[in-house]
C-alpha atoms as a PDB file:
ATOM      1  CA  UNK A   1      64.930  60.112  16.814  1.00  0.00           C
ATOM      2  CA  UNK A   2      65.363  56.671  17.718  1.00  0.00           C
ATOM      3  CA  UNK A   3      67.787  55.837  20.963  1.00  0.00           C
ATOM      4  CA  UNK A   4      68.236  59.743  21.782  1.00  0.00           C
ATOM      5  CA  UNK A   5      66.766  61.497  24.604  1.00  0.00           C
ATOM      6  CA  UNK A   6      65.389  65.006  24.674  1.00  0.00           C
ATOM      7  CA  UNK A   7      66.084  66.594  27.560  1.00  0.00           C
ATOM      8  CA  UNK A   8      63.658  69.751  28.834  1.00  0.00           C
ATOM      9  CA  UNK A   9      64.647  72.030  30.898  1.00  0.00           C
ATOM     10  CA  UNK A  10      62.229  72.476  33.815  1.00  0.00           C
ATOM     11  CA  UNK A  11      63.114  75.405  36.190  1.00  0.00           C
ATOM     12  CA  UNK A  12      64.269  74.001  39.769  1.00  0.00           C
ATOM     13  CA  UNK A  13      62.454  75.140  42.668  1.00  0.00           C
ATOM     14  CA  UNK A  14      64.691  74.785  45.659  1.00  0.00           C
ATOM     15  CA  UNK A  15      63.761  72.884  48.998  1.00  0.00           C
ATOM     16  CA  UNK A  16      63.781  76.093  51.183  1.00  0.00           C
ATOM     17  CA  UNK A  17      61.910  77.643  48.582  1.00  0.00           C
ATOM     18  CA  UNK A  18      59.075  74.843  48.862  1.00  0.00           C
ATOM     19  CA  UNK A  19      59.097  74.092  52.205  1.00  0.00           C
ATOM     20  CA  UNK A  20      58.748  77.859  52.763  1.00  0.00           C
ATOM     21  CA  UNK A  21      55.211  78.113  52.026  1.00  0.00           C
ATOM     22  CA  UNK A  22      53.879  75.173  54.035  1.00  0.00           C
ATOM     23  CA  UNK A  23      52.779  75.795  57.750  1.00  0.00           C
ATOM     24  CA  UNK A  24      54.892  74.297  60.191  1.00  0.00           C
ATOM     25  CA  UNK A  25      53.531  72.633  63.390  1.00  0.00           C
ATOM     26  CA  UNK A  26      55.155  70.688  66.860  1.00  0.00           C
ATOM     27  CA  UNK A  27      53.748  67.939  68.265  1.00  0.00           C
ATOM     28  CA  UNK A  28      51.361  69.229  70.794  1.00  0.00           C
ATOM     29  CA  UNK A  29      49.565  72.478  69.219  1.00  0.00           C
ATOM     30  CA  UNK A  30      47.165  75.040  70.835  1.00  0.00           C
ATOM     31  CA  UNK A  31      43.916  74.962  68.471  1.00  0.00           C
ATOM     32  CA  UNK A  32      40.109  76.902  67.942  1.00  0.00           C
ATOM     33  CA  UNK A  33      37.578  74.422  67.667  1.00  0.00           C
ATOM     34  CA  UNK A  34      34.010  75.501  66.781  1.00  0.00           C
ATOM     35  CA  UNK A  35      30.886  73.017  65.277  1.00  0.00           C
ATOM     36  CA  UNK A  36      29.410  76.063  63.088  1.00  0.00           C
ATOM     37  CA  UNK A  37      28.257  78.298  65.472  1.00  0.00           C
ATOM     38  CA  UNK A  38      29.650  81.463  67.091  1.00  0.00           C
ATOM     39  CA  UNK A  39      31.526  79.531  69.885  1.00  0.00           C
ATOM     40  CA  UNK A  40      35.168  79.127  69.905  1.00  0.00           C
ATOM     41  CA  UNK A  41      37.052  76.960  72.130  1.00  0.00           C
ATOM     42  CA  UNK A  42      40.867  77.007  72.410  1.00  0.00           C
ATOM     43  CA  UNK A  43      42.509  73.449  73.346  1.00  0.00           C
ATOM     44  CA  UNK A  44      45.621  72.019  73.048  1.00  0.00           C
ATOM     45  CA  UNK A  45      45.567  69.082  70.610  1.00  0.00           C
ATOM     46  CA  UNK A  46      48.424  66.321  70.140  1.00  0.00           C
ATOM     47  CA  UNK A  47      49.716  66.108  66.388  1.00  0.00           C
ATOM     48  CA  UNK A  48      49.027  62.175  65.598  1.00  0.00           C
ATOM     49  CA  UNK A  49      50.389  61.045  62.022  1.00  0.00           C
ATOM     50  CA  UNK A  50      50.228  57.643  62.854  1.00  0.00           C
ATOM     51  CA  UNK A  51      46.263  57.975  63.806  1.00  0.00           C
ATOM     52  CA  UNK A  52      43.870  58.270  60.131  1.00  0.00           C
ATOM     53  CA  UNK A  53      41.300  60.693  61.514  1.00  0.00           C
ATOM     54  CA  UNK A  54      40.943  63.522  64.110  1.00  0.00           C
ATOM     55  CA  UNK A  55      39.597  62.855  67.209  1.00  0.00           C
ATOM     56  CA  UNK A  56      38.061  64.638  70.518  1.00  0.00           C
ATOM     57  CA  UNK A  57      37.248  63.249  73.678  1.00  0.00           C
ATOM     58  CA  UNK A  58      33.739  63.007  74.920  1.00  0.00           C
ATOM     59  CA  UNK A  59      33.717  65.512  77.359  1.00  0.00           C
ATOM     60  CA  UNK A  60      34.784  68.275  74.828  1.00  0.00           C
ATOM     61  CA  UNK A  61      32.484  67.229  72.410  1.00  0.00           C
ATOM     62  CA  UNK A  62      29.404  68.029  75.096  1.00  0.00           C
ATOM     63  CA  UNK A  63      30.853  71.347  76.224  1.00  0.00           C
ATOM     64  CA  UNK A  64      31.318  72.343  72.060  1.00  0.00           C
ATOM     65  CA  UNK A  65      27.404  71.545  71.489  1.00  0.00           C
ATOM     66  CA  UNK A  66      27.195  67.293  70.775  1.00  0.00           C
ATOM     67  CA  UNK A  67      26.211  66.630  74.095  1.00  0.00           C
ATOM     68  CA  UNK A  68      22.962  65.172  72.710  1.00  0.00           C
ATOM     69  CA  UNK A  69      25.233  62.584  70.239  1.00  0.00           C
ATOM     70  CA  UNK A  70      27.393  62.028  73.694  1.00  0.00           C
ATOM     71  CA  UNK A  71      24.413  60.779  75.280  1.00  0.00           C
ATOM     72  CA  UNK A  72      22.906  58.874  72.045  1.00  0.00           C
ATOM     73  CA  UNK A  73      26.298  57.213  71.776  1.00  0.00           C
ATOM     74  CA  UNK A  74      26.459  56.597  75.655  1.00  0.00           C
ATOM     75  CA  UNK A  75      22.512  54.677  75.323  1.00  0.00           C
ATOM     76  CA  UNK A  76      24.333  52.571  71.501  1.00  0.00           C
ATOM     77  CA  UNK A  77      27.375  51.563  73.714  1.00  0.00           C
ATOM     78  CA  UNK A  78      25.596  49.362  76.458  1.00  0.00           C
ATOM     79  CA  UNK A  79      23.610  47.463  73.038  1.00  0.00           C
ATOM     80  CA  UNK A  80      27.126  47.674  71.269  1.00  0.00           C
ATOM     81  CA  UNK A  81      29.678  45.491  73.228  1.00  0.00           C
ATOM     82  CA  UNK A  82      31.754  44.235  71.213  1.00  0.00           C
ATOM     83  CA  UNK A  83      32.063  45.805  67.463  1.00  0.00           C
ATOM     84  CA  UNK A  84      32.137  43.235  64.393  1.00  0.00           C
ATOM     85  CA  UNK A  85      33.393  43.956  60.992  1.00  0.00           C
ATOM     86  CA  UNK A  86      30.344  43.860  59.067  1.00  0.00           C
ATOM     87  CA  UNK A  87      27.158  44.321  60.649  1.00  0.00           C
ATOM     88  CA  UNK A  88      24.927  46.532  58.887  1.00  0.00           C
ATOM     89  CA  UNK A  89      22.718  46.888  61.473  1.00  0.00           C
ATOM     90  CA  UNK A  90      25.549  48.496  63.931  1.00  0.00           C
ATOM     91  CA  UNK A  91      26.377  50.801  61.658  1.00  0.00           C
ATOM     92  CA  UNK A  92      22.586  51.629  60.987  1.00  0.00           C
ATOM     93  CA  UNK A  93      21.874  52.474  64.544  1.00  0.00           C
ATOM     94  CA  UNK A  94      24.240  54.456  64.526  1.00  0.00           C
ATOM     95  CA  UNK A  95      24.359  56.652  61.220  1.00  0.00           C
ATOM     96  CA  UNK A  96      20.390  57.397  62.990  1.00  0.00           C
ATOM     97  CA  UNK A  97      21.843  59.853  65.341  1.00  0.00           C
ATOM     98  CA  UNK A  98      20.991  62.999  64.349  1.00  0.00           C
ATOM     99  CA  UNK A  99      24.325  65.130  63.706  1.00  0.00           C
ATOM    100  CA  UNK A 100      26.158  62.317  62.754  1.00  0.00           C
ATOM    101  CA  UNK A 101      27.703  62.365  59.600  1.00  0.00           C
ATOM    102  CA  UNK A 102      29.753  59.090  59.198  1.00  0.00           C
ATOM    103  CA  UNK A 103      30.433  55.572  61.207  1.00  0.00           C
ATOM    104  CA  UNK A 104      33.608  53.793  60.826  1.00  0.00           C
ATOM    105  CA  UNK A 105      35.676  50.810  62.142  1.00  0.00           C
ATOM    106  CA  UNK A 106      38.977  51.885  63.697  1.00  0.00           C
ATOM    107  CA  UNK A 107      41.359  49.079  64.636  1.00  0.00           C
ATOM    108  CA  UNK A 108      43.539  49.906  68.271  1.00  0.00           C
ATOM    109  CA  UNK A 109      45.296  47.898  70.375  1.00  0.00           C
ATOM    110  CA  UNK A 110      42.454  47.144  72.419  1.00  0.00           C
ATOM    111  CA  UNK A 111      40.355  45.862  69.836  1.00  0.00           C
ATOM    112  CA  UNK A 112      37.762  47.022  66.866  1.00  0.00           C
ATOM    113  CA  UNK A 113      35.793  49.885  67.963  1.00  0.00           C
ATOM    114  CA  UNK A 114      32.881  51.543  66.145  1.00  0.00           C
ATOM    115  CA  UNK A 115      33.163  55.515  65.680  1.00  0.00           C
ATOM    116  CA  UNK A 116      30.673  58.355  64.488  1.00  0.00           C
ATOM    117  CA  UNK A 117      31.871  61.542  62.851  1.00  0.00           C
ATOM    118  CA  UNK A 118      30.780  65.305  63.395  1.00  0.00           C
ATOM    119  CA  UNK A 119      31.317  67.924  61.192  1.00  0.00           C
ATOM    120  CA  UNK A 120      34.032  70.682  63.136  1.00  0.00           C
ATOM    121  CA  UNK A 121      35.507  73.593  61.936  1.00  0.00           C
ATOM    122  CA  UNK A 122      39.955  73.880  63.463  1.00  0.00           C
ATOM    123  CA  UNK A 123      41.848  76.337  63.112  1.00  0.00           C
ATOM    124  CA  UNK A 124      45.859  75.112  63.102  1.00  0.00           C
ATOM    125  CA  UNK A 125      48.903  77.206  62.920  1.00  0.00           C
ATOM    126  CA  UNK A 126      46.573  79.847  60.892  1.00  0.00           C
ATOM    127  CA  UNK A 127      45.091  78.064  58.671  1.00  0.00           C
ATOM    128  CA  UNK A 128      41.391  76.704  59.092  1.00  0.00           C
ATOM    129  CA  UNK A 129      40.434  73.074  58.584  1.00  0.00           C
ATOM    130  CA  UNK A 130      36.214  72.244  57.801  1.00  0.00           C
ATOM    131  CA  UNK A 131      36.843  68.645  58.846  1.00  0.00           C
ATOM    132  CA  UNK A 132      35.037  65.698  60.148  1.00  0.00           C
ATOM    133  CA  UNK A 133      36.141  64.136  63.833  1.00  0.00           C
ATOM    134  CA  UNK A 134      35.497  61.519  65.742  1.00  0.00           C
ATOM    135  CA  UNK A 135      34.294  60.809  69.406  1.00  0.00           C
ATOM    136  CA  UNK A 136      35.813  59.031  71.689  1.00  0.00           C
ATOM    137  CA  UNK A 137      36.698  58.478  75.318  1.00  0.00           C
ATOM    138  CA  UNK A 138      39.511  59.656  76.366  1.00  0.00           C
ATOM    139  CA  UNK A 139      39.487  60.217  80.029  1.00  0.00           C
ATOM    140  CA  UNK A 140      42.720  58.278  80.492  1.00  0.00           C
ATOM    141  CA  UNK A 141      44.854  61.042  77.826  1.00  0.00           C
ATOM    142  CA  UNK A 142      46.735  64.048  78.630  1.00  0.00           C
ATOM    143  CA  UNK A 143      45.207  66.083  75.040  1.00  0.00           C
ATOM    144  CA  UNK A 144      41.482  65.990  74.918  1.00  0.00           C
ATOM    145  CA  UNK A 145      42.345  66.546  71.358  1.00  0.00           C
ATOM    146  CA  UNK A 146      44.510  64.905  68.635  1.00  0.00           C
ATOM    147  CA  UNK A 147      44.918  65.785  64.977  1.00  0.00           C
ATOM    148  CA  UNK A 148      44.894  62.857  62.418  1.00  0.00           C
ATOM    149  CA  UNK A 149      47.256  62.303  58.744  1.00  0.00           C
ATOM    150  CA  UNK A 150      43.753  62.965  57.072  1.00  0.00           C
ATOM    151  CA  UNK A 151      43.334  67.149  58.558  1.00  0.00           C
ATOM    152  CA  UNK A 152      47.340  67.425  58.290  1.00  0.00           C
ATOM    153  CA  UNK A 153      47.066  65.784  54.401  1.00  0.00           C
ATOM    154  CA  UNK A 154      44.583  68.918  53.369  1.00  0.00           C
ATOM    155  CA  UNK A 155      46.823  71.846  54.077  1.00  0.00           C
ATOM    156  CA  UNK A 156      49.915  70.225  53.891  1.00  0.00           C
ATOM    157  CA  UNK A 157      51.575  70.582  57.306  1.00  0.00           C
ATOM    158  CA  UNK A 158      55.038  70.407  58.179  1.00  0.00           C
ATOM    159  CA  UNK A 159      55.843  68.372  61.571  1.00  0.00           C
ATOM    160  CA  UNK A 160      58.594  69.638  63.426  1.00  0.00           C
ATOM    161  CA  UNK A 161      59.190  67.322  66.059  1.00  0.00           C
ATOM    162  CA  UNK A 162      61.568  69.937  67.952  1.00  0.00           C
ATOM    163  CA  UNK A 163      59.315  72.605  68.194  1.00  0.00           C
ATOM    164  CA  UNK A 164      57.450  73.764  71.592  1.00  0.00           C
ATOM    165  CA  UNK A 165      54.611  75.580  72.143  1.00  0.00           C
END
């Protein structure tokens, strides 16, 4: 069988046909937010695939149950000023709040920044996400909310950049 190819056939699924089964989202998306318990809070949350992880701002985060983290982070920030890439000790602090699951480094445009993670349960275009998000400030945004690659990677979202809400 040397220099002759076998060829299988392998049944062709068709684009519509995959496509079909994958939720489709917009840019800006109304979502429920909860952090395990019975609450549910309904925001509208910007569709990011150019940001890693999800985020919320830090006035959600207090009125879905982290205020306490809010105000541990609030207390870290004034010893924190300026993040570096490795210190241990940074990180250390801050993996000590209770509730916190997670610190990482996120590059921005205004510099390094240092960021915890929470455990929160979404709920997107029917289809619920257990996830991990960060806090942030973000006072200066329109969505208090936005939804990272990372959330949209696990049930394989569709962007449709023409859809409204």
């Amino acid at each position: 069988m040397t220099g002759r190819f076998c060829y299988v056939s392998v049944e062709k699924m068709t684009k519509r046909h995959f496509y079909k089964k994958r939720p489709i989202v917009g840019p800006v998306e109304e979502v429920v937010i909860s952090n395990g318990d019975k609450k549910r809070h309904r925001v509208l949350a910007r569709i990011d695939t150019g940001a890693d992880f999800s985020t919320i701002c830090e006035k959600l985060a207090s009125k879905i149950g982290f205020e306490r983290i809010v105000r541990e982070l609030r207390k870290v920030e004034r010893i924190i000023k300026r993040p570096v890439k490795y210190v241990k000790q940074e990180k250390d602090i801050l993996k000590n709040i209770k509730g916190v699951t997670g610190v990482v480094l996120v590059r921005q445009a205004a510099g390094l920044t240092r960021r915890v993670f929470v455990p929160l349960r979404i709920k997107l275009a029917g289809r619920t996400i257990k996830t991990q998000v960060t806090i942030i400030k973000r006072t200066h945004m329109r969505y208090p909310m936005i939804i990272g690659r990372k959330d949209l990677q696990k049930e394989r979202f569709m962007i449709d950049p023409k859809r409204r809400r």
